[in-house]
C-alpha atoms as a PDB file:
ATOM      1  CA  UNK A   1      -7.528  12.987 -25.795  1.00  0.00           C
ATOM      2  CA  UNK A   2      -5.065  11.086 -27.862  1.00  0.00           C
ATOM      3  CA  UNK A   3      -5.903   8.215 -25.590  1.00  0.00           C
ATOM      4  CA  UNK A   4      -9.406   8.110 -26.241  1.00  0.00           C
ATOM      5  CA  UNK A   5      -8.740   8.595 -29.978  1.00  0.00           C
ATOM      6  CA  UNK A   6      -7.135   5.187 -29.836  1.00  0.00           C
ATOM      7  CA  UNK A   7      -9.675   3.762 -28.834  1.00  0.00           C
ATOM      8  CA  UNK A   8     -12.167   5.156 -31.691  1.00  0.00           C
ATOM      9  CA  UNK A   9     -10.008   4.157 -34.759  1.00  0.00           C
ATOM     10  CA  UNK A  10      -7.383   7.391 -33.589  1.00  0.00           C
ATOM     11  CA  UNK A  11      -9.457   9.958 -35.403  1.00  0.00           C
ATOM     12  CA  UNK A  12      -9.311  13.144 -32.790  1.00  0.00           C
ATOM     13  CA  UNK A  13     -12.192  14.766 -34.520  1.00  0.00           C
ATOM     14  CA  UNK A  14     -14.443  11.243 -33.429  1.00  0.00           C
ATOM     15  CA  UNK A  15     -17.709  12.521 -32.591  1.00  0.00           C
ATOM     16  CA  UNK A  16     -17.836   9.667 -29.817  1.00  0.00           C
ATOM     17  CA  UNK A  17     -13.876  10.421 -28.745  1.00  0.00           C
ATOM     18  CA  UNK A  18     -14.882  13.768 -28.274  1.00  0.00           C
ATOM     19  CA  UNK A  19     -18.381  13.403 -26.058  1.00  0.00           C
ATOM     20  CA  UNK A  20     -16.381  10.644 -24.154  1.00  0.00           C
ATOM     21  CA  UNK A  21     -13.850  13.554 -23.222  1.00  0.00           C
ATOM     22  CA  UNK A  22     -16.314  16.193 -22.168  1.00  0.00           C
ATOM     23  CA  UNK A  23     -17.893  13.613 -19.977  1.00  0.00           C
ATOM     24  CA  UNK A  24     -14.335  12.367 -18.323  1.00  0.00           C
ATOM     25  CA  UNK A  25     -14.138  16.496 -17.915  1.00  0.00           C
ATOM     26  CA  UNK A  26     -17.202  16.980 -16.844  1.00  0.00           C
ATOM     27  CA  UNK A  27     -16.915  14.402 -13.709  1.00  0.00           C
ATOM     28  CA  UNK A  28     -13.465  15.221 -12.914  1.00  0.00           C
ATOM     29  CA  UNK A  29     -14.370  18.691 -12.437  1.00  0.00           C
ATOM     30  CA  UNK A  30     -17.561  17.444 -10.369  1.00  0.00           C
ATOM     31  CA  UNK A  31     -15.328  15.458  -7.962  1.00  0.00           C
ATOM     32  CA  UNK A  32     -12.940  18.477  -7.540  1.00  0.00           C
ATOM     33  CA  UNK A  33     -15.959  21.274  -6.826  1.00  0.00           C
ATOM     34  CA  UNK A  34     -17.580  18.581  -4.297  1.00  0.00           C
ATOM     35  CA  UNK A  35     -14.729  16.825  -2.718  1.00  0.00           C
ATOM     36  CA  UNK A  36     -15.963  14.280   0.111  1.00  0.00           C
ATOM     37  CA  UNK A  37     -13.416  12.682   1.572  1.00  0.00           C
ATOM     38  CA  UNK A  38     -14.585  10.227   4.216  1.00  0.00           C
ATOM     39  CA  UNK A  39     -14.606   6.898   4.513  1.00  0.00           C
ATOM     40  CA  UNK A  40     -18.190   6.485   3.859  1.00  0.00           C
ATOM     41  CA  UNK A  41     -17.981   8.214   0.611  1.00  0.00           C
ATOM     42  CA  UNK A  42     -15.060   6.197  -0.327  1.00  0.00           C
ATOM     43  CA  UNK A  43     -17.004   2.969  -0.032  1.00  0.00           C
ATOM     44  CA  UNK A  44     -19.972   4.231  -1.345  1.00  0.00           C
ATOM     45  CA  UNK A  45     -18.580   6.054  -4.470  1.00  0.00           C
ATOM     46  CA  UNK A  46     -15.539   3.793  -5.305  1.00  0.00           C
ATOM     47  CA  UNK A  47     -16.500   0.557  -3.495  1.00  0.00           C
ATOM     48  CA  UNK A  48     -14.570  -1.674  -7.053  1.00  0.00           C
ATOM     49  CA  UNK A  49     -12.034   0.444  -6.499  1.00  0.00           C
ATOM     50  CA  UNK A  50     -11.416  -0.048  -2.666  1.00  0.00           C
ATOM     51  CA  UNK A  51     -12.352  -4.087  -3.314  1.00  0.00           C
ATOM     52  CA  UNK A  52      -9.841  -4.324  -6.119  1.00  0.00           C
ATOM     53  CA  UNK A  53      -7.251  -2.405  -3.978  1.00  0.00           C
ATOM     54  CA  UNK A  54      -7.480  -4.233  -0.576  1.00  0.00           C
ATOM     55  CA  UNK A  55      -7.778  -7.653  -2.728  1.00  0.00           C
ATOM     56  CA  UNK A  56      -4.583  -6.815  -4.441  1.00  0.00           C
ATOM     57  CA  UNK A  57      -2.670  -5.831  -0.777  1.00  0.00           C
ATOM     58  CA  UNK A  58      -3.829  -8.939   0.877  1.00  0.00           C
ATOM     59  CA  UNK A  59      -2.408 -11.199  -2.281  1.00  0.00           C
ATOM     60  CA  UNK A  60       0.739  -9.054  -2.019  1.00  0.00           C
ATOM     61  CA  UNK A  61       0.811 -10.081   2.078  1.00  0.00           C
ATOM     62  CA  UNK A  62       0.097 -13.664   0.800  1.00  0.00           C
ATOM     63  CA  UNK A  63       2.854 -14.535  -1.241  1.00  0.00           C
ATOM     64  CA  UNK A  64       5.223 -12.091   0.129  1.00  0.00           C
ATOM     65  CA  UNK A  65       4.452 -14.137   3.155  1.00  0.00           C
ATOM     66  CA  UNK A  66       4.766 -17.550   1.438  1.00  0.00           C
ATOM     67  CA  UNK A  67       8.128 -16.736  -0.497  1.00  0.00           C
ATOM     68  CA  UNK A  68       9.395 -15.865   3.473  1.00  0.00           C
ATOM     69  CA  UNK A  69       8.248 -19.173   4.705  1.00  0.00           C
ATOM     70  CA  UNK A  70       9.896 -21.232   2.018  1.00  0.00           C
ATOM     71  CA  UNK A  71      13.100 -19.221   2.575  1.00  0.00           C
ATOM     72  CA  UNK A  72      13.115 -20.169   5.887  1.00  0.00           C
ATOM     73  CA  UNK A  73      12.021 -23.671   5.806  1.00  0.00           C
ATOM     74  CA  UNK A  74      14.334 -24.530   2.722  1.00  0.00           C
ATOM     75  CA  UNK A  75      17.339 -22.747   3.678  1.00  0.00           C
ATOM     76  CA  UNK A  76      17.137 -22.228   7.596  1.00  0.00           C
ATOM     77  CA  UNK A  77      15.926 -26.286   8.164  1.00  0.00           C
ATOM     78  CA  UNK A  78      13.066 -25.828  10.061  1.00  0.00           C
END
């Protein structure tokens, strides 16, 4: 809650900081009572979240993969 009172000019007694909590609340207790946990749901639900996640792993692979190949090339004389 602290968090969200931030946010609002960090008065905890914020009208807005404290609606924006009950609805956090509210979903997180949603996803907990309903829990779906396929893939289907994933994508569906959460498909910035999966985008933004596999993004970030392939740009990882990328330059973890580029910093490999200039080892090798520089130091190695390929």
């Amino acid at each position: 809650m602290k968090i969200l009172a931030d946010f609002h000019n960090g008065d905890l007694d914020d009208p807005i900081t404290k609606e924006e909590f009950r609805i956090i609340k509210e979903a997180v207790i949603k996803d907990r009572l309903e829990p779906d946990t396929s893939y289907k749901a994933l994508w569906t639900r959460y498909r910035s979240r999966v985008l933004i996640a596999m993004s970030s792993q392939a740009m990882a692979q990328m330059v973890i993969r580029a910093i490999t190949e200039a080892y090798f090339q520089t130091y190695l004389g390929s």
